[in-house]
N, C-alpha and C. Protein backbone atom coordinates (compact mmCIF):
# COMPACT_ATOMS: atom_id res chain seq x y z
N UNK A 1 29.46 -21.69 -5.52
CA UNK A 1 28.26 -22.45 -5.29
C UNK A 1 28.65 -23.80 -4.70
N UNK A 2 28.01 -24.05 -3.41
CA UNK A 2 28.18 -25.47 -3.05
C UNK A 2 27.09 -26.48 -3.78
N UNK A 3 27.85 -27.63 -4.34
CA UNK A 3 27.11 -28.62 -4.82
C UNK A 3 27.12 -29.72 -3.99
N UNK A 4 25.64 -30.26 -3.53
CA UNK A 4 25.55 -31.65 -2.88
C UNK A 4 24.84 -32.30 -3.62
N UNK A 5 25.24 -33.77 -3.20
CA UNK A 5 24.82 -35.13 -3.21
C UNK A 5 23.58 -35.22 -2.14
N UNK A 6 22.32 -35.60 -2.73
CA UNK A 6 21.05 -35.96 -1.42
C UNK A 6 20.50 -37.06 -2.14
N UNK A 7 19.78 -38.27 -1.34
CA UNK A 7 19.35 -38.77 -2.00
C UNK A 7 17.37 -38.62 -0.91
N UNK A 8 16.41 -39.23 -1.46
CA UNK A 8 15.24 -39.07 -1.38
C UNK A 8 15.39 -39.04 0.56
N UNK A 9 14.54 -37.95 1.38
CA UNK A 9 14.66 -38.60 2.20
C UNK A 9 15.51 -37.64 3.22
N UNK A 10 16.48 -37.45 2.27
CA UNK A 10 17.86 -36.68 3.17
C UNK A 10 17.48 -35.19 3.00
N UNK A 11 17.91 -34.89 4.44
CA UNK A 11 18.28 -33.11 4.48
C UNK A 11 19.32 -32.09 4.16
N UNK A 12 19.25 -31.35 4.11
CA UNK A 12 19.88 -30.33 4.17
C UNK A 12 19.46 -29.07 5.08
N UNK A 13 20.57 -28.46 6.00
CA UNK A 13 20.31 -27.28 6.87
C UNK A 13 20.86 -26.45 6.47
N UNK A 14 20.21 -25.28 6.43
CA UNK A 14 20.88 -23.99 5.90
C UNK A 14 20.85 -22.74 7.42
N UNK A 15 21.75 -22.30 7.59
CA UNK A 15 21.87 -21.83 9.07
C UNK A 15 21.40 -22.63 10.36
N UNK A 16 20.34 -21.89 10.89
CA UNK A 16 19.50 -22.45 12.28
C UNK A 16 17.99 -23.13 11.77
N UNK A 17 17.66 -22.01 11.12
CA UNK A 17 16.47 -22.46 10.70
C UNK A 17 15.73 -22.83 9.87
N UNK A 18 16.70 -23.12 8.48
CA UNK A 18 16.01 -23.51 7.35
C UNK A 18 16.47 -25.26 7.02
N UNK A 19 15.73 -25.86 6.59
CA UNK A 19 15.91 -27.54 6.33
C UNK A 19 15.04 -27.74 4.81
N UNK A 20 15.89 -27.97 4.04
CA UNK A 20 15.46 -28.20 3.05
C UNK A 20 15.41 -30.00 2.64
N UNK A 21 14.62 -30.91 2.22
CA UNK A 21 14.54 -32.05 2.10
C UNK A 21 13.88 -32.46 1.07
N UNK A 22 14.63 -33.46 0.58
CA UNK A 22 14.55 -34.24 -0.93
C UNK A 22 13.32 -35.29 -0.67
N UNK A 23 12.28 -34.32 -1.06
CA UNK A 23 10.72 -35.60 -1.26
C UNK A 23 11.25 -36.66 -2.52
N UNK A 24 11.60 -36.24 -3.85
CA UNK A 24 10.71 -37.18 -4.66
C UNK A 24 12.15 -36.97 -5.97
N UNK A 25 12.76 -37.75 -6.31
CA UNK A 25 13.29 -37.57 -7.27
C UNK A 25 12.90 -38.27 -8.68
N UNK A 26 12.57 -37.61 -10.10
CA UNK A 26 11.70 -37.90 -11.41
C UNK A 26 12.99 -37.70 -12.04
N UNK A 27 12.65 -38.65 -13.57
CA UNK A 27 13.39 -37.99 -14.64
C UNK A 27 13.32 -36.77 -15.20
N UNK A 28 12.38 -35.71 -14.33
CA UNK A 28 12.07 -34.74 -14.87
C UNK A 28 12.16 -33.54 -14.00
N UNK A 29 13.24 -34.15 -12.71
CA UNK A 29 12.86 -33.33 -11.72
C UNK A 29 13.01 -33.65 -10.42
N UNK A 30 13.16 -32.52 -9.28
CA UNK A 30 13.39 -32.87 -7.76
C UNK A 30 12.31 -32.22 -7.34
N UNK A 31 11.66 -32.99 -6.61
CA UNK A 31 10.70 -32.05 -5.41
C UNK A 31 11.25 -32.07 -4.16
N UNK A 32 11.56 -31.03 -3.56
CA UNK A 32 12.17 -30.29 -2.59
C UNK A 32 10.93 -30.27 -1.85
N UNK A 33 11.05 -30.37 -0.15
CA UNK A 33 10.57 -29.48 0.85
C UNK A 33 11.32 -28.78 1.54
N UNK A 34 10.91 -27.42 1.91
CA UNK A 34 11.75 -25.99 2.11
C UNK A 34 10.95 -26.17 3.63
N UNK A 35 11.29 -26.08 4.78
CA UNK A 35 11.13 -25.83 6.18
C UNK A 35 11.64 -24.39 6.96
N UNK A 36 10.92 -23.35 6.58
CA UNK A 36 11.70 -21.95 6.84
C UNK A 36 10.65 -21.23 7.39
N UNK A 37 11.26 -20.03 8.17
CA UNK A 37 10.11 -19.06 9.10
C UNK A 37 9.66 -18.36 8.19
N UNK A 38 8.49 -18.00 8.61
CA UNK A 38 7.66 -17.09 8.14
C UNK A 38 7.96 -15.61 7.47
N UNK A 39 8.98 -15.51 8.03
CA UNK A 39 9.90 -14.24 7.65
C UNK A 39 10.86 -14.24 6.92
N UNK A 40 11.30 -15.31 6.26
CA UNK A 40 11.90 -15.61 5.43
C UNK A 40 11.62 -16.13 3.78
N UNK A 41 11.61 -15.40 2.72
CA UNK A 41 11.21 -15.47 1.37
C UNK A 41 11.42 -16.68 0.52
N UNK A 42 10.70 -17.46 0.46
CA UNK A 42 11.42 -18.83 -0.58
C UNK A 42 10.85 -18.49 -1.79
N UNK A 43 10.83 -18.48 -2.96
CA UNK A 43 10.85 -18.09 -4.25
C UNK A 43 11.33 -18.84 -4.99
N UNK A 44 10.40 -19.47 -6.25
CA UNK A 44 11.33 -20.26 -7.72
C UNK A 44 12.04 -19.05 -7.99
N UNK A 45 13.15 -19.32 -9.01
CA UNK A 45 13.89 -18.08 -9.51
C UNK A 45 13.09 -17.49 -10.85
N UNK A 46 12.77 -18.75 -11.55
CA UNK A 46 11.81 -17.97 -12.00
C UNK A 46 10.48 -17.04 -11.89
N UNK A 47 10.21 -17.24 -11.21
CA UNK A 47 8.77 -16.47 -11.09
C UNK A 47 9.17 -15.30 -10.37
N UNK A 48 10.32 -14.97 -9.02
CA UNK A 48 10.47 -14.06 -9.16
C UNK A 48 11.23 -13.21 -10.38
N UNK A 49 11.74 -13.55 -10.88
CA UNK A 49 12.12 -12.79 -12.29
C UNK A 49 11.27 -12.32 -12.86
N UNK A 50 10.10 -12.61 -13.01
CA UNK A 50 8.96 -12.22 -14.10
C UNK A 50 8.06 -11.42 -12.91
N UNK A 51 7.94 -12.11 -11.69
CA UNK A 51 7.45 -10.75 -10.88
C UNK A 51 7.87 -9.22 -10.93
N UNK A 52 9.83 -9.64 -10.54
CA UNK A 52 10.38 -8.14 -10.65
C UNK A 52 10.27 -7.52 -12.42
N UNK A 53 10.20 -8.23 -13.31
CA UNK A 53 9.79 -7.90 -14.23
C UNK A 53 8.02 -7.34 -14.53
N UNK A 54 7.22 -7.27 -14.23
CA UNK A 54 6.18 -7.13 -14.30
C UNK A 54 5.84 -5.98 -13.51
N UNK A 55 6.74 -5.93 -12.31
CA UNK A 55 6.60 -4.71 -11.38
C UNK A 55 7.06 -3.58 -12.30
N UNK A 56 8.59 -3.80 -12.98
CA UNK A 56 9.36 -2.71 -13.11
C UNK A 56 8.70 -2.17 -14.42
N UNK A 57 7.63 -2.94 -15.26
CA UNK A 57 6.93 -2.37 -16.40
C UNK A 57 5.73 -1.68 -16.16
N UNK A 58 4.73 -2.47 -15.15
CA UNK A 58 4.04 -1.63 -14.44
C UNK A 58 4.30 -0.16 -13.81
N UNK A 59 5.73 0.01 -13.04
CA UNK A 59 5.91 1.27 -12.44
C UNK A 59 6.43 1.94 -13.74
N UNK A 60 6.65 2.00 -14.91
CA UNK A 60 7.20 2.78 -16.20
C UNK A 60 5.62 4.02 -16.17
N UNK A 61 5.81 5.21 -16.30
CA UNK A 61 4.60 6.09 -16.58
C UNK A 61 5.51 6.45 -17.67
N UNK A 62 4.31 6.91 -18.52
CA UNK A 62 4.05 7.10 -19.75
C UNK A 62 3.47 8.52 -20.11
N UNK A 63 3.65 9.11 -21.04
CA UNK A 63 3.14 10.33 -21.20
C UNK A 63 1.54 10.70 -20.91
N UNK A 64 0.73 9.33 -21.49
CA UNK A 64 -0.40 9.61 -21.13
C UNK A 64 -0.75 9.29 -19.06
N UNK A 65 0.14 8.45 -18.97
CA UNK A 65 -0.08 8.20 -17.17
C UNK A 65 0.16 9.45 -16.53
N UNK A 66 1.40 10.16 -17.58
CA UNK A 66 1.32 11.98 -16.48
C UNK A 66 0.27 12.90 -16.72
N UNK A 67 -0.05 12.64 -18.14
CA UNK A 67 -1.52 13.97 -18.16
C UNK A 67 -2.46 13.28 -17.31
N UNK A 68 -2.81 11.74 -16.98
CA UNK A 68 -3.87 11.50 -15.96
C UNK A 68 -3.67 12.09 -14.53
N UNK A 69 -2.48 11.99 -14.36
CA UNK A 69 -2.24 12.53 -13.09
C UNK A 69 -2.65 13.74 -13.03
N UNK A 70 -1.65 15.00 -13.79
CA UNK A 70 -2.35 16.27 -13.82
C UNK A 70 -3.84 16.58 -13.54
N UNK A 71 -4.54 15.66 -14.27
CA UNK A 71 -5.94 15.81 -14.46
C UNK A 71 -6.31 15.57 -13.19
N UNK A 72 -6.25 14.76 -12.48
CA UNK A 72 -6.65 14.62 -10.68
C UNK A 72 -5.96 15.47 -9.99
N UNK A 73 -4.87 15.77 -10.42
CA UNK A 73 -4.13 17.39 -9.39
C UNK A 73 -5.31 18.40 -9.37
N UNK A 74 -6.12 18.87 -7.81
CA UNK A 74 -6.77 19.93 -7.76
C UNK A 74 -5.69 21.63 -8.78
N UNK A 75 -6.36 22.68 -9.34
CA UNK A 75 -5.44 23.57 -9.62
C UNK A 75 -5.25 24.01 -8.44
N UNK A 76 -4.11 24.71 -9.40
CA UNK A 76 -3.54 25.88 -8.02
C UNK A 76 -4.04 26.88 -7.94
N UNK A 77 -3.87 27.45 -6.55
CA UNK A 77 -4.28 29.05 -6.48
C UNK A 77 -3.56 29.60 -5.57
N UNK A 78 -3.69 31.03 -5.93
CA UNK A 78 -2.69 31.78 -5.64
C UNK A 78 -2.91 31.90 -4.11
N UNK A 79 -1.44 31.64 -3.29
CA UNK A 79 -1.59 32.05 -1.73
C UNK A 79 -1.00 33.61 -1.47
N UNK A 80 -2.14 33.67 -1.18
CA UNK A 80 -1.82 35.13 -0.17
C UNK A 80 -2.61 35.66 0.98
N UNK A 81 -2.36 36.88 1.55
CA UNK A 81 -3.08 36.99 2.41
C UNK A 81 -4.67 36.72 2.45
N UNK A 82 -5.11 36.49 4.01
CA UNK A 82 -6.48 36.17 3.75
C UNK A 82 -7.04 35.06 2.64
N UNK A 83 -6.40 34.20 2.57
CA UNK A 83 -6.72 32.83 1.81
C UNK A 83 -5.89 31.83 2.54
N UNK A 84 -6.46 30.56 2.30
CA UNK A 84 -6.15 29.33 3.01
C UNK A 84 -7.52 28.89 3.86
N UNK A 85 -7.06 27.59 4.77
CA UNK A 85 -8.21 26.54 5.40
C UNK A 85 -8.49 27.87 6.83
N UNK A 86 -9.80 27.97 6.81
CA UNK A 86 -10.30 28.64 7.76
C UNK A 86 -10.52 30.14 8.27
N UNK A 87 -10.26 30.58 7.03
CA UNK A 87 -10.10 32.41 6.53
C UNK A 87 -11.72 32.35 6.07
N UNK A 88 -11.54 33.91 5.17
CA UNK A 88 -13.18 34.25 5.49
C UNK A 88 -13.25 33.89 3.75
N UNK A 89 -12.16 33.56 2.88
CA UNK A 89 -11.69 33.33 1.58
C UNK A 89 -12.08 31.99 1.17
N UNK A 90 -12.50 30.98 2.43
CA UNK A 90 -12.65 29.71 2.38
C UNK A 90 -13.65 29.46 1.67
N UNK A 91 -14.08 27.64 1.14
CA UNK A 91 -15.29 27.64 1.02
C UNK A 91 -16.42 27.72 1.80
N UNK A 92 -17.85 28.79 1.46
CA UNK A 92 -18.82 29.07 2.26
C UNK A 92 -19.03 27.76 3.18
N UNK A 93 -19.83 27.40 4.51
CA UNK A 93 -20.00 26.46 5.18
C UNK A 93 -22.20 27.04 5.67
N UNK A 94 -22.66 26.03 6.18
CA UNK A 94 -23.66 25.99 6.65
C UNK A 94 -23.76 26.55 8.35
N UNK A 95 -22.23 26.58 9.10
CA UNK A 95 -21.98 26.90 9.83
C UNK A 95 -22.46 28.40 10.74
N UNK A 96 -22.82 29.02 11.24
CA UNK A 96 -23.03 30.05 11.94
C UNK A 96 -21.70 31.00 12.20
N UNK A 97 -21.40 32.05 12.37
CA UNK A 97 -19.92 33.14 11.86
C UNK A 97 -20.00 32.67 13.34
N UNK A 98 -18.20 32.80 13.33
CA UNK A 98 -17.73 32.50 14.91
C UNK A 98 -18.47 34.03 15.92
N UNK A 99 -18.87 33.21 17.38
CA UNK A 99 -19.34 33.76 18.29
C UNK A 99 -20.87 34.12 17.80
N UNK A 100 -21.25 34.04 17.04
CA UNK A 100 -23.00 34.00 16.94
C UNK A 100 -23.66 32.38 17.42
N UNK A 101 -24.63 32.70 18.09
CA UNK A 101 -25.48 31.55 18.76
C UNK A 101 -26.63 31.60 17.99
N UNK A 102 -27.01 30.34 17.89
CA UNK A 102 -28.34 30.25 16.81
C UNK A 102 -29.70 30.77 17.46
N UNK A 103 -30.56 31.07 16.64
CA UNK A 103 -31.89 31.57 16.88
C UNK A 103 -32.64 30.44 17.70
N UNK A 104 -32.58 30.95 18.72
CA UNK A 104 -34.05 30.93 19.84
C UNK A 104 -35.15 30.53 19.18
N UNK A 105 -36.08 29.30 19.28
CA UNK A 105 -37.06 29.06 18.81
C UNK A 105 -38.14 29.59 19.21
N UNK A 106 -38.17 29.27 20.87
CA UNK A 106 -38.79 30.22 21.95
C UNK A 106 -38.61 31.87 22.64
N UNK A 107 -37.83 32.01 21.59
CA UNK A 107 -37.94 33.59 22.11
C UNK A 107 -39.09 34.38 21.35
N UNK A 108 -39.53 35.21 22.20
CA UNK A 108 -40.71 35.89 21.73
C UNK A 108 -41.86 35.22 22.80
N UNK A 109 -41.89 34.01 23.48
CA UNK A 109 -43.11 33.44 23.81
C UNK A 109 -42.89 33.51 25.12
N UNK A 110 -43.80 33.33 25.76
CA UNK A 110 -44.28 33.15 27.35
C UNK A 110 -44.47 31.92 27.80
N UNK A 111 -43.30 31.24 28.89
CA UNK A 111 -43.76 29.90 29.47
C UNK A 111 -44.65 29.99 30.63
N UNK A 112 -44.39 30.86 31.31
CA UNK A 112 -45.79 30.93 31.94
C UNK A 112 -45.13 31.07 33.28
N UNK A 113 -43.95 31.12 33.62
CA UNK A 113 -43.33 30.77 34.81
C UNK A 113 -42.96 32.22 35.43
């Protein structure tokens, strides 16, 4: 770990693009300004600690988090022939059977022509 000396005022550069600078020094404390791209993560150490902590308890499933899951899993059914998306096994549709054309409203009548 490099240790420096800054006093209020003074910088510090870290590669090209980061500048860190000593606003305010308290008996209780440094306030830092951090000057870094957008793409680059500045973080207290604490808070990410308790973030990655909070994540890694959150992602823990639990016996009851797997029967919820199950419970939203559609069941299974058996594949075999003539079943699957777009067979005659499918669910019914409002649709007309392929190659039938719908009923003629005007058939039967006389336009006159």
């Amino acid at each position: 770990m490099l240790v420096l000396s800054r006093r209020v005022g003074e910088r510090l550069v870290i590669g090209d693009d980061i500048v860190v600078t000593v606003i305010e020094v308290r008996s209780d404390g440094v306030r830092l300004g951090i000057d870094a791209p957008r793409d680059v993560r500045v973080h207290r150490a604490e808070v990410l600690e308790a973030l990655t902590a909070a994540n890694a308890e959150a992602a823990k499933a639990d016996d009851s988090t797997a029967a919820a899951l199950r419970r939203l899993q559609p069941p299974a059914t058996p594949a075999g022939p003539g079943t699957g998306p777009g067979t005659a096994a499918s669910a019914p549709t409002d649709a007309p059977p392929t190659g039938a054309t719908p009923a003629d409203p005007s058939a039967g009548t006389s336009t006159g022509r």
